[in-house]
Protein backbone atom coordinates (compact mmCIF):
# COMPACT_ATOMS: atom_id res chain seq x y z
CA UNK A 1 15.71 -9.97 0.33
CA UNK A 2 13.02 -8.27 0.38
CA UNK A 3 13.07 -4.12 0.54
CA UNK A 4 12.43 -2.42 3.88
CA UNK A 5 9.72 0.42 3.59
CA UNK A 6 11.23 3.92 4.01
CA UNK A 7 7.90 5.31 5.15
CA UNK A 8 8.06 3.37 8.37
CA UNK A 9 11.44 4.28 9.22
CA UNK A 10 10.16 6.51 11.74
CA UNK A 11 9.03 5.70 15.13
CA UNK A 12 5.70 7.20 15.14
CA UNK A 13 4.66 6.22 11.73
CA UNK A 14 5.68 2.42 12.57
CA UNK A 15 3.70 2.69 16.26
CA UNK A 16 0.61 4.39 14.23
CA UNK A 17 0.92 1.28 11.72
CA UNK A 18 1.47 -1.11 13.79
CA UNK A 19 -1.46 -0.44 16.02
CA UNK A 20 -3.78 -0.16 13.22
CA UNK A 21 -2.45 -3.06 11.82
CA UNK A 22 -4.76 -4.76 14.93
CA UNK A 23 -8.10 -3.62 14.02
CA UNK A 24 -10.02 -2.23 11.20
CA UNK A 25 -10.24 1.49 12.45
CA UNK A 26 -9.41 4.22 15.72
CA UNK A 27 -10.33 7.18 16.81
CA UNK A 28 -7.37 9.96 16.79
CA UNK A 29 -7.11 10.89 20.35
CA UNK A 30 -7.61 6.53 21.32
CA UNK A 31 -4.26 6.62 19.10
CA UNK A 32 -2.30 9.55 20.84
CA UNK A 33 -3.00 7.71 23.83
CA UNK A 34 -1.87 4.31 23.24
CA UNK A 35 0.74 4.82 21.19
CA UNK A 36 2.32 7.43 23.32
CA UNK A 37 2.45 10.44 20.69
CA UNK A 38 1.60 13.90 20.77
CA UNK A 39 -1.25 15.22 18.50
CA UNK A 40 1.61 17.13 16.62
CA UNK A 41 3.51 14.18 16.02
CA UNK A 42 0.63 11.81 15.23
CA UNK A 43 -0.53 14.69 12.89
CA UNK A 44 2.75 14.73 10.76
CA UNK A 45 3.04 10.69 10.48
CA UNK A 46 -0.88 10.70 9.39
CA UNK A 47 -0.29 13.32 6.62
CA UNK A 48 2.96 11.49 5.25
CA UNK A 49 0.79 7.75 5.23
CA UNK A 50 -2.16 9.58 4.12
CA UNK A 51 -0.02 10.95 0.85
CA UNK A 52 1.16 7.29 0.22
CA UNK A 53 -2.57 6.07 0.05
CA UNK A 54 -1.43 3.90 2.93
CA UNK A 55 -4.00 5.30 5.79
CA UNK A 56 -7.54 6.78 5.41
CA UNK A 57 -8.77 9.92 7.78
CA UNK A 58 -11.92 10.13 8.06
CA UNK A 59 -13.98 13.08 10.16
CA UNK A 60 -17.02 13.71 12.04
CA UNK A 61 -19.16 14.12 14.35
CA UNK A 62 -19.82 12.09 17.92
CA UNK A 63 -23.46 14.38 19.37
CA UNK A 64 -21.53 17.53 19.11
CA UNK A 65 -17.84 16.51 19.13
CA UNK A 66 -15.72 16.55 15.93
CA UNK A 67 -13.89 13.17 15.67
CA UNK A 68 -10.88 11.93 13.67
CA UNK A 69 -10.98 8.00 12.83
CA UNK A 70 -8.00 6.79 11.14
CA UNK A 71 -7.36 3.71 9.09
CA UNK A 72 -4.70 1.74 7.26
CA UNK A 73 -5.90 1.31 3.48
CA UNK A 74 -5.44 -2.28 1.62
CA UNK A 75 -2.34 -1.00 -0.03
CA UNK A 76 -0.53 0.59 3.64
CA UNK A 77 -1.53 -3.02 4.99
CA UNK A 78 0.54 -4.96 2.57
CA UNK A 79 3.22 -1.96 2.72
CA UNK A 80 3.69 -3.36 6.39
CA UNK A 81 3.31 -6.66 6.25
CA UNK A 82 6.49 -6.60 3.56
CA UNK A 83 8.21 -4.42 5.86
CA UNK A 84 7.76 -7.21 8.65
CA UNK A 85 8.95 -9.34 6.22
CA UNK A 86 11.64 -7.72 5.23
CA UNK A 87 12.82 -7.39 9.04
CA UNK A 88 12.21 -10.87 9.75
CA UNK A 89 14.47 -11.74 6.72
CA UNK A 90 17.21 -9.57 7.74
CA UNK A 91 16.97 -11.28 11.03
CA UNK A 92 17.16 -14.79 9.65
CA UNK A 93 19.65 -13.54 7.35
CA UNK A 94 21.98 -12.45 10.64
CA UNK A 95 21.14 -15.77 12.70
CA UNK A 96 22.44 -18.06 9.58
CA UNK A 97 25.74 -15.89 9.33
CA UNK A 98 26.54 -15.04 12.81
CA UNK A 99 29.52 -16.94 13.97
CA UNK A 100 28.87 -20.18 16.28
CA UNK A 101 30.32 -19.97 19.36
């Protein structure tokens, strides 16, 4: 069986993921907003997937307004999609060994 990914045993780093798992990039604020996380909280899950060379922050500038985009890196991509595996195993792994009724 494949090994599940530590990193995304948290809620808000597996929502942040997950979501940018469905398109190539977001803005930081887009992401507190659909995800349903506090700037704080987003904050600390970017830094820790940021260390792991799983997401990419990138700043600027919108006219006059500083901007955060984040995005998940090649390597944070695959990171997830093994995690998904790795759930989706465990799952099989339960529905062959689960008694009949």
């Amino acid at each position: 069986m494949e090994e599940l990914n530590e990193l995304f045993g948290s809620l808000p780093r597996l929502k942040l993921v997950a979501f940018l798992d469905g398109c190539s990039e977001a803005e930081f604020l887009v992401v507190t907003d659909l995800c349903e996380l506090n700037k704080s909280t987003l904050s600390k899950a970017m830094t820790l997937l940021e260390n792991a060379d799983y997401l990419t922050v990138t700043k600027g500038y919108v006219g006059r307004k500083p901007k955060t985009w984040l995005a998940l890196t090649p390597k944070g991509r695959t990171a997830y999609h093994a995690h998904l595996a790795a759930l989706t195993a465990l799952t099989r792994k339960a529905a062959e060994n689960a008694p009949r009724p």
